[in-house]
Protein backbone atom coordinates (compact mmCIF):
# COMPACT_ATOMS: atom_id res chain seq x y z
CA UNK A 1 0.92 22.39 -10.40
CA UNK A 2 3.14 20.66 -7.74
CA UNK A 3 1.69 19.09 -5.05
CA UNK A 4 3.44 19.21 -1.65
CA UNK A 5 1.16 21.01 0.90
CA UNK A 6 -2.48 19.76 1.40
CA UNK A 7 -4.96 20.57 3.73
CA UNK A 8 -6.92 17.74 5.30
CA UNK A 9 -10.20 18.72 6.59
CA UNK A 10 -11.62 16.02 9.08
CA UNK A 11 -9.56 13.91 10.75
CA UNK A 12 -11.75 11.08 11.66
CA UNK A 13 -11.06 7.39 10.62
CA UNK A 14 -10.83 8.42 6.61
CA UNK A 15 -9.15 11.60 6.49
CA UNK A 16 -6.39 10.00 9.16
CA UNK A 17 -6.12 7.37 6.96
CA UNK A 18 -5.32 10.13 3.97
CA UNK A 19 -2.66 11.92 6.33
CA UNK A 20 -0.83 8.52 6.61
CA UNK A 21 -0.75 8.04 3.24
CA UNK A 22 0.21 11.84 1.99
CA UNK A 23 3.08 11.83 4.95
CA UNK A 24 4.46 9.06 3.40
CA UNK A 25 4.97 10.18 0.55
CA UNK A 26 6.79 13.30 1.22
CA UNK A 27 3.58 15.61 1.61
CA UNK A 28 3.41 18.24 4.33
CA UNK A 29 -0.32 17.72 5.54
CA UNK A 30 -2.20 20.77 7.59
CA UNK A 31 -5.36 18.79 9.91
CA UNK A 32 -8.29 20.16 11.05
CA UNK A 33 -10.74 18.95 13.20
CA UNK A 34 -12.21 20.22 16.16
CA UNK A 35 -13.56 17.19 17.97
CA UNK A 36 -12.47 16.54 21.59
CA UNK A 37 -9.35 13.82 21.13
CA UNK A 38 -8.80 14.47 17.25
CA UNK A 39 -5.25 14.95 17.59
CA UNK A 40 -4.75 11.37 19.74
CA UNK A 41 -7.07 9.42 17.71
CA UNK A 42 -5.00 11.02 14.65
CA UNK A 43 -1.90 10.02 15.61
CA UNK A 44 -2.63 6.58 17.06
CA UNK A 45 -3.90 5.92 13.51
CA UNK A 46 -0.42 7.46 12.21
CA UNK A 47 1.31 4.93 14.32
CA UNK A 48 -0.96 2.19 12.68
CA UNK A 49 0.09 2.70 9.60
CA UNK A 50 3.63 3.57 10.20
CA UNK A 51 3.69 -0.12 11.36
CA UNK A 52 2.04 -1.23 8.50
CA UNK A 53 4.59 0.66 5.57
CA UNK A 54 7.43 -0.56 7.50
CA UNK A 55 6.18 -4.41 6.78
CA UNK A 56 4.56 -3.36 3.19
CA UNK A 57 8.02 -1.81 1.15
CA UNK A 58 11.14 -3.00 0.53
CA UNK A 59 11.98 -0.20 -1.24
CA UNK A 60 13.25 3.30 0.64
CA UNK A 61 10.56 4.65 1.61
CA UNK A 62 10.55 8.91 1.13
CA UNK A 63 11.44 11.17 3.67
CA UNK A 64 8.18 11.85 5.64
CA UNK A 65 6.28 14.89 5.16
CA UNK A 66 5.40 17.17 8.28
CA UNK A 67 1.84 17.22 10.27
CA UNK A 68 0.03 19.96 12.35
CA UNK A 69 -3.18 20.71 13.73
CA UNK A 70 -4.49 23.95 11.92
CA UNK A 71 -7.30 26.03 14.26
CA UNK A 72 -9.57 26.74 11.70
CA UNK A 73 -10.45 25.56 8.25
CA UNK A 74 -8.79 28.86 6.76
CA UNK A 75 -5.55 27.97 8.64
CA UNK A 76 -5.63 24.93 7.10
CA UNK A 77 -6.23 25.96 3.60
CA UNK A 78 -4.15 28.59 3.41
CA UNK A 79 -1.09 27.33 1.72
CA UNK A 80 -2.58 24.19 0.61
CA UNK A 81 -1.63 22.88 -3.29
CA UNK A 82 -5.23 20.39 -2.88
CA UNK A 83 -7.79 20.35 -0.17
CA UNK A 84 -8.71 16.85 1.32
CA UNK A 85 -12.31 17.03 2.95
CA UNK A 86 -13.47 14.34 5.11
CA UNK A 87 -15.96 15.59 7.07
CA UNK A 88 -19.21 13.85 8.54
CA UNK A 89 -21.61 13.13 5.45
CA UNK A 90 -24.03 15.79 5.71
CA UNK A 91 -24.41 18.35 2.58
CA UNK A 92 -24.98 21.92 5.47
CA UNK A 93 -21.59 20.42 6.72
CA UNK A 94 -19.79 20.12 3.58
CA UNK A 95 -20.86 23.33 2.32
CA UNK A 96 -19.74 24.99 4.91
CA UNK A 97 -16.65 24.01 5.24
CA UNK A 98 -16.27 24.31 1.51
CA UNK A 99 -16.81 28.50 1.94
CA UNK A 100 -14.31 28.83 4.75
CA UNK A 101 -11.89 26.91 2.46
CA UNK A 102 -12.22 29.25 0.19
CA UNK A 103 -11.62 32.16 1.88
CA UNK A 104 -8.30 31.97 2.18
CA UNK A 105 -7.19 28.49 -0.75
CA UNK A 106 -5.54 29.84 -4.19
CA UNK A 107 -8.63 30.02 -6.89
CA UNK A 108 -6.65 26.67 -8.81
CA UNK A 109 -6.59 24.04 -5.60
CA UNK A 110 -8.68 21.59 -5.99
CA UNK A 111 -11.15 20.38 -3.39
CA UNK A 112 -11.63 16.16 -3.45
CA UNK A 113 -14.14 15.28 -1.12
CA UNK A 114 -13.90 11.75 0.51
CA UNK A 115 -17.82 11.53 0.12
CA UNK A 116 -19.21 7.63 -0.20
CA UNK A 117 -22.52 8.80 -1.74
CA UNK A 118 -23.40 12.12 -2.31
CA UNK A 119 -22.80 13.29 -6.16
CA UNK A 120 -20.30 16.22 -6.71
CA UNK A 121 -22.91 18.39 -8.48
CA UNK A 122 -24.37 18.39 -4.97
CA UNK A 123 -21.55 19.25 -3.34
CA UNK A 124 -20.83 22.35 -6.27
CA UNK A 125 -23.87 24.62 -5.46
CA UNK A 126 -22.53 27.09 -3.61
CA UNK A 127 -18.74 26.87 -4.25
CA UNK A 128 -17.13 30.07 -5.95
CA UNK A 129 -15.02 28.02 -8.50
CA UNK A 130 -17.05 24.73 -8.34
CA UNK A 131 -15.34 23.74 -11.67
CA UNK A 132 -12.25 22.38 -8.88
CA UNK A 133 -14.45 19.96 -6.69
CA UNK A 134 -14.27 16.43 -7.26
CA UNK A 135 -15.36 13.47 -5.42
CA UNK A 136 -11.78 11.38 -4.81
CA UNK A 137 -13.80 8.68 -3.18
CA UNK A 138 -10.93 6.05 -0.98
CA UNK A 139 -11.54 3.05 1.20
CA UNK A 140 -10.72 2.14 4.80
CA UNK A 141 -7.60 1.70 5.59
CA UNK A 142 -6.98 4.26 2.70
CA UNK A 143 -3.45 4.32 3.77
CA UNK A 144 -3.10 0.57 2.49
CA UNK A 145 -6.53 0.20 -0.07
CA UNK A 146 -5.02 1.63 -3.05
CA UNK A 147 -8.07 2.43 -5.56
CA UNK A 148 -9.96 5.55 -5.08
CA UNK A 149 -12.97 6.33 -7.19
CA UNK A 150 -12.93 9.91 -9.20
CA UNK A 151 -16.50 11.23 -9.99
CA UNK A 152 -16.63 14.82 -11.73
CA UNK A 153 -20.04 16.66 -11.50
CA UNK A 154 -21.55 18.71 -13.65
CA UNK A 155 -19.06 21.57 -13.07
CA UNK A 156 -16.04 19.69 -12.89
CA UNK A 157 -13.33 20.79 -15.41
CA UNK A 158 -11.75 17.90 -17.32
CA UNK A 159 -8.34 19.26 -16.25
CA UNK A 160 -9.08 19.03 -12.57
CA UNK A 161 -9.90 15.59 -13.54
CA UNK A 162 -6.73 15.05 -15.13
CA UNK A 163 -4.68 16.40 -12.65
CA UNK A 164 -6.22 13.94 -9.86
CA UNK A 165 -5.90 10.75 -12.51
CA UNK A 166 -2.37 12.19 -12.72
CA UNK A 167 -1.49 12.71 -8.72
CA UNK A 168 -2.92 9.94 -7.18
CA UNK A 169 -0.81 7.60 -9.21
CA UNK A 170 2.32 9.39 -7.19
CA UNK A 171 1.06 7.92 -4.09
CA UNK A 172 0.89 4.46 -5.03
CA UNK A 173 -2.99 4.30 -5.89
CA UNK A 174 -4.98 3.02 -8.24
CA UNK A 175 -7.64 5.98 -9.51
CA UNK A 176 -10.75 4.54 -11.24
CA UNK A 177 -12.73 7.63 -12.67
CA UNK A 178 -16.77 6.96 -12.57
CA UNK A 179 -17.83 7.86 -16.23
CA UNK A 180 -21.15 9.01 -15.15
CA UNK A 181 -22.51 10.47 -11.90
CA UNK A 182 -24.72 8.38 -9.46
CA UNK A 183 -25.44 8.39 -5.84
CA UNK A 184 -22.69 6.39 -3.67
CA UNK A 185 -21.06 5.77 -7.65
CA UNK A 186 -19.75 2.35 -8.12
CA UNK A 187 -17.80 0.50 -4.90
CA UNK A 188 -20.90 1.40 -1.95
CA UNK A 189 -23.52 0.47 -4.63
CA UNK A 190 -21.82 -3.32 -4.79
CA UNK A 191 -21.17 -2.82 -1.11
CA UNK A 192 -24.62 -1.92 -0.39
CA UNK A 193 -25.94 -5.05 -2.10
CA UNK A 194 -23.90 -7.59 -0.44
CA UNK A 195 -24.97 -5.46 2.85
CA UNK A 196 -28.70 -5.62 2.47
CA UNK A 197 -29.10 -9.44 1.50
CA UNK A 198 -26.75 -9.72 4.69
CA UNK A 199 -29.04 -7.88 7.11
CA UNK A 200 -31.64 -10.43 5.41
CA UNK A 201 -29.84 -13.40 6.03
CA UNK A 202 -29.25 -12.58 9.71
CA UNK A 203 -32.85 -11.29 10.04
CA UNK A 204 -34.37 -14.64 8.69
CA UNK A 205 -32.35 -16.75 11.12
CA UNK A 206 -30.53 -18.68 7.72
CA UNK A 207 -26.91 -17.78 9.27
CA UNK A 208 -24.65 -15.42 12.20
CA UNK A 209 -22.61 -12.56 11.67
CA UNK A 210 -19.53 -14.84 11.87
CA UNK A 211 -21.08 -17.96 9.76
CA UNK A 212 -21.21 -14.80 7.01
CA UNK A 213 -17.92 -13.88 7.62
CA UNK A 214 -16.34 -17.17 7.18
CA UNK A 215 -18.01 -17.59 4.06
CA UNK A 216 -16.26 -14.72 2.44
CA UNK A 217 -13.64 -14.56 3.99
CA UNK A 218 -12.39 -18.50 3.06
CA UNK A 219 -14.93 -18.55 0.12
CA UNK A 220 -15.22 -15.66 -2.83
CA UNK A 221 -13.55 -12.74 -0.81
CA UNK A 222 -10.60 -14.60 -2.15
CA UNK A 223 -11.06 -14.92 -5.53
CA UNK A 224 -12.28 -10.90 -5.65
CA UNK A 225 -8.92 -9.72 -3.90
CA UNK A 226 -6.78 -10.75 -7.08
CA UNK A 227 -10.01 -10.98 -9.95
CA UNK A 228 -12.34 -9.16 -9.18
CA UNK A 229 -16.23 -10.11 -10.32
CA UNK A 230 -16.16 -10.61 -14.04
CA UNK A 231 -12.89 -12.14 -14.31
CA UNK A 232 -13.83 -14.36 -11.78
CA UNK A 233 -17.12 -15.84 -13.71
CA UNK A 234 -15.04 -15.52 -16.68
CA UNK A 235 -12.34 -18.43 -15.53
CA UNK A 236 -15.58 -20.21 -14.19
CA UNK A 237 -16.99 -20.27 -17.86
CA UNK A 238 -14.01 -22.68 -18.50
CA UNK A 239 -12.37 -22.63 -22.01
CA UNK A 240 -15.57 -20.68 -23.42
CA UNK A 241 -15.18 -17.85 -21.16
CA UNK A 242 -17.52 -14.83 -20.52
CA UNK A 243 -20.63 -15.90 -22.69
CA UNK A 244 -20.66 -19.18 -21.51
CA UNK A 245 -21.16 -18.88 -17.80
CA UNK A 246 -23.86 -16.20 -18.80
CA UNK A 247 -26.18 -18.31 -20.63
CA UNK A 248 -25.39 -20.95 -18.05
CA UNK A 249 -26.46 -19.15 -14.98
CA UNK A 250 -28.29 -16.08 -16.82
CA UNK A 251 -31.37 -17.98 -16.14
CA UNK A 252 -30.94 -18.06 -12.85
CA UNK A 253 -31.31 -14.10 -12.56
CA UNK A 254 -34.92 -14.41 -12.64
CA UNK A 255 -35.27 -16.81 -9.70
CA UNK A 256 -36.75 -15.07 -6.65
CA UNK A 257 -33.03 -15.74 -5.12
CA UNK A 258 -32.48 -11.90 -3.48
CA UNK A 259 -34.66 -9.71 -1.33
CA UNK A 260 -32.35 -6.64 -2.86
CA UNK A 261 -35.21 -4.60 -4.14
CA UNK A 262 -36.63 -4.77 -0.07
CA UNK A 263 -34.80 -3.67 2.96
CA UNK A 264 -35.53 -5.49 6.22
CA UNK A 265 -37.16 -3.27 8.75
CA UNK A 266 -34.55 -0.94 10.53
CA UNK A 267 -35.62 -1.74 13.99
CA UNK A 268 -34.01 -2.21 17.54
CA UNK A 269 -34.82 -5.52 17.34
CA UNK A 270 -32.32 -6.02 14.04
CA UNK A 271 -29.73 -3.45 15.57
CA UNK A 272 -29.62 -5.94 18.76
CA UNK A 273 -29.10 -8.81 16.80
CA UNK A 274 -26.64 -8.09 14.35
CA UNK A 275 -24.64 -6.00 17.24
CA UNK A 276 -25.37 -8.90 20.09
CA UNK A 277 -23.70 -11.44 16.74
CA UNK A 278 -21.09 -8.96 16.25
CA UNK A 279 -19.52 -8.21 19.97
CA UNK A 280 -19.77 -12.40 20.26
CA UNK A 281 -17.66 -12.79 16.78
CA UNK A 282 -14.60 -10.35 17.74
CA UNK A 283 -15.66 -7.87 20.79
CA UNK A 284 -13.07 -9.55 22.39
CA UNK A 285 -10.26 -7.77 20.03
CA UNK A 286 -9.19 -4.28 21.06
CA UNK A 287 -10.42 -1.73 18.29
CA UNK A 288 -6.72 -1.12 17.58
CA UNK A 289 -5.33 -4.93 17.87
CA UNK A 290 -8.03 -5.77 15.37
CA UNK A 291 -6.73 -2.77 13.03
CA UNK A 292 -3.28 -4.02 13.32
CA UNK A 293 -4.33 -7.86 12.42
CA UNK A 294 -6.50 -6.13 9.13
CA UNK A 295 -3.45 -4.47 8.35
CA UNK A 296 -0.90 -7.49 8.55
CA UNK A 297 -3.27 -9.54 6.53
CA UNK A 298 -3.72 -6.82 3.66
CA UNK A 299 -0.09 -6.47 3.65
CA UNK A 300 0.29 -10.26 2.95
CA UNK A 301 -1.88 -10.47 0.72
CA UNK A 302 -0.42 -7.56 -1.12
CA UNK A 303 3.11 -8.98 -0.98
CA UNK A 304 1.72 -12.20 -2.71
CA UNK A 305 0.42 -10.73 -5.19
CA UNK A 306 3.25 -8.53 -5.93
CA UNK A 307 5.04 -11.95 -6.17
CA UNK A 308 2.82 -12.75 -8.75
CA UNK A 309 2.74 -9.16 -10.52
CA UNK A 310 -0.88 -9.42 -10.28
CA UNK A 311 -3.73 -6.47 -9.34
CA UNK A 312 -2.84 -4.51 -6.16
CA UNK A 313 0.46 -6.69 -6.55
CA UNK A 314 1.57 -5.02 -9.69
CA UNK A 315 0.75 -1.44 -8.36
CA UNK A 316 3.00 -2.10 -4.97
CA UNK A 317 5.92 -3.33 -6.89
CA UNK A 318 4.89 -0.59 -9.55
CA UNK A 319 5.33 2.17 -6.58
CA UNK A 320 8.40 0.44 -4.96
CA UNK A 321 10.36 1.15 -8.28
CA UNK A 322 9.53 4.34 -7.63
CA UNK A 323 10.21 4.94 -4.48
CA UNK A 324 13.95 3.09 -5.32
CA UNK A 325 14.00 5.66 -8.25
CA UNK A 326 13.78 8.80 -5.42
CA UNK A 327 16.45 7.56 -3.19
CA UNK A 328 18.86 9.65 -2.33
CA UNK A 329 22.45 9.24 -3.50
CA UNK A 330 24.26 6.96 -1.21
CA UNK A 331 27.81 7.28 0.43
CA UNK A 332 29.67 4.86 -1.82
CA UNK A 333 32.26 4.90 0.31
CA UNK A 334 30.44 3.31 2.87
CA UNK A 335 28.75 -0.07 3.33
CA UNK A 336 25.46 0.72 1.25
CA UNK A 337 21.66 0.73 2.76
CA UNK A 338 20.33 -1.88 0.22
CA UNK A 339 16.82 -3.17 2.17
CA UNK A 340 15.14 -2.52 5.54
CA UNK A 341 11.67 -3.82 6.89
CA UNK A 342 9.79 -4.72 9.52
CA UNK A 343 9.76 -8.63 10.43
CA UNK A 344 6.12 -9.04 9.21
CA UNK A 345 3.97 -12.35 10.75
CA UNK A 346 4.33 -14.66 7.65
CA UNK A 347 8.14 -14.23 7.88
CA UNK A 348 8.00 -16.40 11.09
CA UNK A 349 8.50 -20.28 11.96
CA UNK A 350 6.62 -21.95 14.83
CA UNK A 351 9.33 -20.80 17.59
CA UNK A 352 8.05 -17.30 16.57
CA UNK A 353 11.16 -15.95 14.84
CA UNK A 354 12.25 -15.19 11.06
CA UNK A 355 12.62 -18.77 9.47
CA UNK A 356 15.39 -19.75 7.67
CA UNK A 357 14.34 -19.15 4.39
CA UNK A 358 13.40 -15.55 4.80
CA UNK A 359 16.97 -14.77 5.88
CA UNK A 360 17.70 -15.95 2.26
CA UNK A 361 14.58 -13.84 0.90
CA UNK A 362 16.36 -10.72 2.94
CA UNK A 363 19.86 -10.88 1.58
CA UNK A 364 18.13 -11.58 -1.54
CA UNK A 365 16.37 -8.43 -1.48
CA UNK A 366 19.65 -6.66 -0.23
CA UNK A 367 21.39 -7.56 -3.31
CA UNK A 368 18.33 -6.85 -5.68
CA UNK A 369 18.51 -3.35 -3.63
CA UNK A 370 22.31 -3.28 -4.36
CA UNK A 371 21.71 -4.41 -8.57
CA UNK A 372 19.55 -0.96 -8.83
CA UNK A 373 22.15 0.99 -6.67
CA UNK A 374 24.96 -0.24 -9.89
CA UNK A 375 22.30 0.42 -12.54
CA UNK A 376 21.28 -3.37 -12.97
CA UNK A 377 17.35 -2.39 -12.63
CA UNK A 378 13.78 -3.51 -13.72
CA UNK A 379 15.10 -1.79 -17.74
CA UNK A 380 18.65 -3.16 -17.63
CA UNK A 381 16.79 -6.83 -17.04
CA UNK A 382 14.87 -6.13 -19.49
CA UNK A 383 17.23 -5.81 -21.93
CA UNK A 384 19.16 -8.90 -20.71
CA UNK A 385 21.39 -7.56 -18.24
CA UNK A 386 21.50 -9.52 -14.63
CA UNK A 387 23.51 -10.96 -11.71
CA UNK A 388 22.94 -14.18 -11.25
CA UNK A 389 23.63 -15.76 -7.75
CA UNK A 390 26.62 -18.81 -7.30
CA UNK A 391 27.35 -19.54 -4.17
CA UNK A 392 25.97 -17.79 -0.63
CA UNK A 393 27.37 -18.51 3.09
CA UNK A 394 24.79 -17.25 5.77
CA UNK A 395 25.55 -17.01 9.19
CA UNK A 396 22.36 -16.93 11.91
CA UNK A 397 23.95 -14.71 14.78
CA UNK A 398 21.23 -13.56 16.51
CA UNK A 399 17.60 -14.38 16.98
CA UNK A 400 15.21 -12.90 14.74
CA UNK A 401 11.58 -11.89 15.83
CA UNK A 402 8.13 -10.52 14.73
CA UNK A 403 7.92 -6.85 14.69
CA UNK A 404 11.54 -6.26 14.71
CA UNK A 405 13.01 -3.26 12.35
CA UNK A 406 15.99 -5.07 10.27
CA UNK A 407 18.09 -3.06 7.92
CA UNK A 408 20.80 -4.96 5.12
CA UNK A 409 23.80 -3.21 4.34
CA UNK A 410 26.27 -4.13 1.57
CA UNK A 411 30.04 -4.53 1.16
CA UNK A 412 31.68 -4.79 -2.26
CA UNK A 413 34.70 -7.20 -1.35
CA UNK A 414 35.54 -7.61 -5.16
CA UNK A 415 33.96 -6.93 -8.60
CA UNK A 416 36.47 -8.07 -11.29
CA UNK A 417 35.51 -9.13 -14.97
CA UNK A 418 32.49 -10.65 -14.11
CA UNK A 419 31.69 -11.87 -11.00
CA UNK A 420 30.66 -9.75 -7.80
CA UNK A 421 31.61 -10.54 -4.40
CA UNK A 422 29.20 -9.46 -1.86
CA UNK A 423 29.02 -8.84 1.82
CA UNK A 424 25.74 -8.43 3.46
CA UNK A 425 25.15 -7.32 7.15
CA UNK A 426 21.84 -7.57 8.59
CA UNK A 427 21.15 -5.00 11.98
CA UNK A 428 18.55 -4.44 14.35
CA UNK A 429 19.91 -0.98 15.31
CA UNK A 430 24.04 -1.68 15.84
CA UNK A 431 22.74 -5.37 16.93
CA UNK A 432 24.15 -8.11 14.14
CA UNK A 433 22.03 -10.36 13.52
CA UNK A 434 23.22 -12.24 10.47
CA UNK A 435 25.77 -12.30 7.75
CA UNK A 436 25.60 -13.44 3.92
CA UNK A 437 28.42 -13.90 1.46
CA UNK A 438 27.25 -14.09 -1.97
CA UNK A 439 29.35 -14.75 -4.94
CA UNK A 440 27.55 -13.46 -7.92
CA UNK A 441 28.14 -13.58 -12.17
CA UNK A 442 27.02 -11.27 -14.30
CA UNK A 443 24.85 -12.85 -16.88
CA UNK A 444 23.69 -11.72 -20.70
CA UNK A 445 20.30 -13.04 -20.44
CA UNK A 446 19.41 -13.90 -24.53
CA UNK A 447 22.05 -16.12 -24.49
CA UNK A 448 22.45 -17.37 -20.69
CA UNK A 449 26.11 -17.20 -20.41
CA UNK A 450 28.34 -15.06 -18.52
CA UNK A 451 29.09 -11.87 -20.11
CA UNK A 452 30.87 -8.44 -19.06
CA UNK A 453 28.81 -5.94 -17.67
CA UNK A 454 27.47 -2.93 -20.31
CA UNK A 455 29.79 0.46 -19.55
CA UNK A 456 27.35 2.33 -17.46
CA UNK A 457 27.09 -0.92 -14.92
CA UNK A 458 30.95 -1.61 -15.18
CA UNK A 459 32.28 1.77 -14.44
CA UNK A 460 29.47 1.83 -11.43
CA UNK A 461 30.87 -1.68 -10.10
CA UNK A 462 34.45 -0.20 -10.45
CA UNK A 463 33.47 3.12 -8.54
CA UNK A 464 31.85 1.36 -5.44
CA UNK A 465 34.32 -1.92 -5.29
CA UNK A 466 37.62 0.96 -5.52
CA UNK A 467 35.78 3.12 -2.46
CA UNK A 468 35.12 -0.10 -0.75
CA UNK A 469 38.70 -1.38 -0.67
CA UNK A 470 39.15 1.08 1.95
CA UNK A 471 36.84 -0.80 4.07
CA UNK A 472 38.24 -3.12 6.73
CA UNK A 473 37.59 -6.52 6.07
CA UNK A 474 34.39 -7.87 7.46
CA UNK A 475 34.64 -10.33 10.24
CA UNK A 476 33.80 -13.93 9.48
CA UNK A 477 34.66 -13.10 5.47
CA UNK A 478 35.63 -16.32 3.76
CA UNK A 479 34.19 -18.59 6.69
CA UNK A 480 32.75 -22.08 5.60
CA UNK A 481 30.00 -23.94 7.83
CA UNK A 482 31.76 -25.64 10.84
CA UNK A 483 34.86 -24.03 10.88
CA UNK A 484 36.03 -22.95 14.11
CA UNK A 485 35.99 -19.03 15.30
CA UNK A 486 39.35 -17.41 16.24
């Protein structure tokens, strides 16, 4: 069954995040939520995340699905290919929400609750066709976090399974299915761990909220984003691996290190200590400036890792080739839409615009967005087809800041034998900001030398460079640094 409408019930900090992320990818999304301010808080959360995509792919991103308030949970349901319920985490809730959606949602839809804890048989009791419920389990900001747990109860079909480990994929996440049921399943249990030695360690006086912080943040939070927890302790067993570092520091799981199997006591007293630590660390940041700042740092760490084709890395770039796969045709007789982004914060120098290098990095992209256009993509490299850059002339015509929505466009000025000549416009709006020239060859990669293009490639070149000649010229075509403007 095709996905395209879906019904999001709650629309609170984890079912806005799931609107941002359906929207984007081309899914018309039907909210309800009847809490005073829903549809703001919604939509300043859209806006968040809007900002964030625009920094996060360099591919075209999809035509945006459609949003709208539904009155009622049978509004919302109505028309709905899957239900999305995020609503607060109490089971008399759930459930009833659950029987309204089914009062009006087609017998097949499947309903994936957002639940962090409570197991799907739970949830199943007094559904109609409880064989369709299934916890799809994200976390916050779901619209950027890309693995969502899948837990099937005891009713669960296997094919409602299936068809979330088959959909969620289509949106650029990472699904993770729980092979057994248990209470907040695998992500909170780890998360509740780390949590309660925490609340110990502030308790007891041994460190702050922020001297915490710091020490995951610049410590082992940074080895998890790209390893994760075995992998880690597997490099740290050197050359030996896995079994080493276990009979190494096995030992050491029987030292009275953890206070995990007691909570502290739950009192004011701890509330108004870890709160009174918190509002000292970062009350000072706005709620919604200290979003945006999680947000730019995810997406940076993201884009290195995609540089690296490495864990959440490998699934953006994964996700961009197919978003570049569901572009739209272009007019090829027009200059062609090759990259677009938003200036993120790690594209900028110390004056606080885009440093020289990432002008490169832009154009670069443009003509990697141009090589796909042709046919030149991630299967033609593979089988040893690629453009390999000669010579490039950039001009710097206009300054360049954070924030700022840049689009590339590019000009075929010649493709003959085997080099490409390139033309590359980068706009904020009409606003130039910056020209490239690139003179390209076209390269057989098993033997590095220079080669024709293969027929599909050639007569693709040949289309685009004959519609282009129609063109004018571009201005500044041909210049060399220093020489003087007419």
């Amino acid at each position: 069954m095709t996905i395209k409408q879906v019904a999001v019930l709650g629309g609170g900090v984890i079912g806005a995040g799931w609107v941002a992320r359906l929207i984007e990818n081309g899914h018309d999304v039907a909210v309800f939520d009847p809490a005073e301010g829903a549809e703001r808080r919604l939509h300043e959360s859209l806006a968040n995340a809007d900002a964030a995509y625009a920094k996060l792919f360099t591919a075209p991103r999809r035509a945006k699905g459609q949003v709208r308030m539904a009155p009622s949970v049978a509004d919302a349901c109505r028309d709905a290919d899957l239900i999305v319920e995020a609503v607060p985490e109490r089971l008399d809730i759930k459930h009833r929400v659950y029987a309204e959606a089914e009062s009006t949602a087609r017998p097949d839809v499947l309903i994936a609750s957002s639940t962090s804890g409570i197991k799907p048989t739970d949830l199943q009791g007094p559904l109609q066709h409880p064989e369709r419920l299934l916890v799809v389990h994200p976390f916050n900001p779901v619209y950027l976090l890309p693995v969502v747990e899948i837990v099937g109860g005891q009713q669960t079909s296997e094919d409602a399974i299936q068809r979330a480990m088959d959909f969620y994929p289509t949106l650029g996440m990472k699904p993770v299915r729980v092979r057994k049921e248990i209470e907040a399943f695998v992500a909170d249990r780890l998360l509740e761990s780390l949590w309660r030695e925490a609340l110990w360690l502030i308790k007891d006086g041994i460190c702050t909220t922020q001297e915490l912080d710091d020490i995951v943040r610049y410590g082992f939070g940074l080895r998890w984003a790209q390893l994760g927890v075995f992998d880690t302790y597997r490099v740290a067993g050197g050359e030996a691996g896995m079994r080493h570092f276990m009979a190494q520091f096995g030992p050491c799981l029987k030292w009275p290190w953890t206070k995990l199997m007691d909570v502290p006591e739950f009192d004011d007293a701890l509330v108004d200590l870890i709160a009174g630590q918190s509002d000292a660390q970062s009350g000072h940041i706005p709620i919604r400036q200290l979003e945006r700042i999680r947000d730019d740092n995810l997406v940076a760490i993201q884009k290195a890792l995609q540089a690296t084709n490495w864990g959440a890395g490998e699934l953006l770039a994964r996700h961009e080739r197919a978003l570049a796969q569901d572009a739209p045709e272009p007019d090829w007789t027009q200059p062609l839409p090759t990259f677009r982004v938003r200036v993120p914060a790690h594209w900028l120098d110390y004056n606080g615009h885009m440093t020289e290098s990432r002008y490169l990095e832009a154009f670069a992209l443009g003509t990697d967005g141009f090589m796909r256009m042709i046919g030149l993509d991630a299967e033609a490299i593979a089988a040893g087809h690629s453009l390999f850059t000669a010579e490039t002339h950039i001009r710097h015509l206009d300054e360049v800041s954070r924030d700022q929505d840049i689009a590339i466009t590019t000009q075929v000025v010649e493709a003959a034998v085997k080099k490409v000549h390139l033309w590359h416009e980068m706009r904020e709006g009409t606003r130039l900001l910056a020209t490239s020239e690139h003179l390209l060859i076209h390269m057989d990669l098993n033997t590095r030398a220079s080669a024709e293009p293969p027929p599909a490639v050639r007569a693709r070149l040949d289309h685009v460079a004959e519609a282009h000649t129609k063109l004018p010229q571009p201005d500044g075509l041909g210049r060399h640094v220093g020489q003087r403007r007419h």
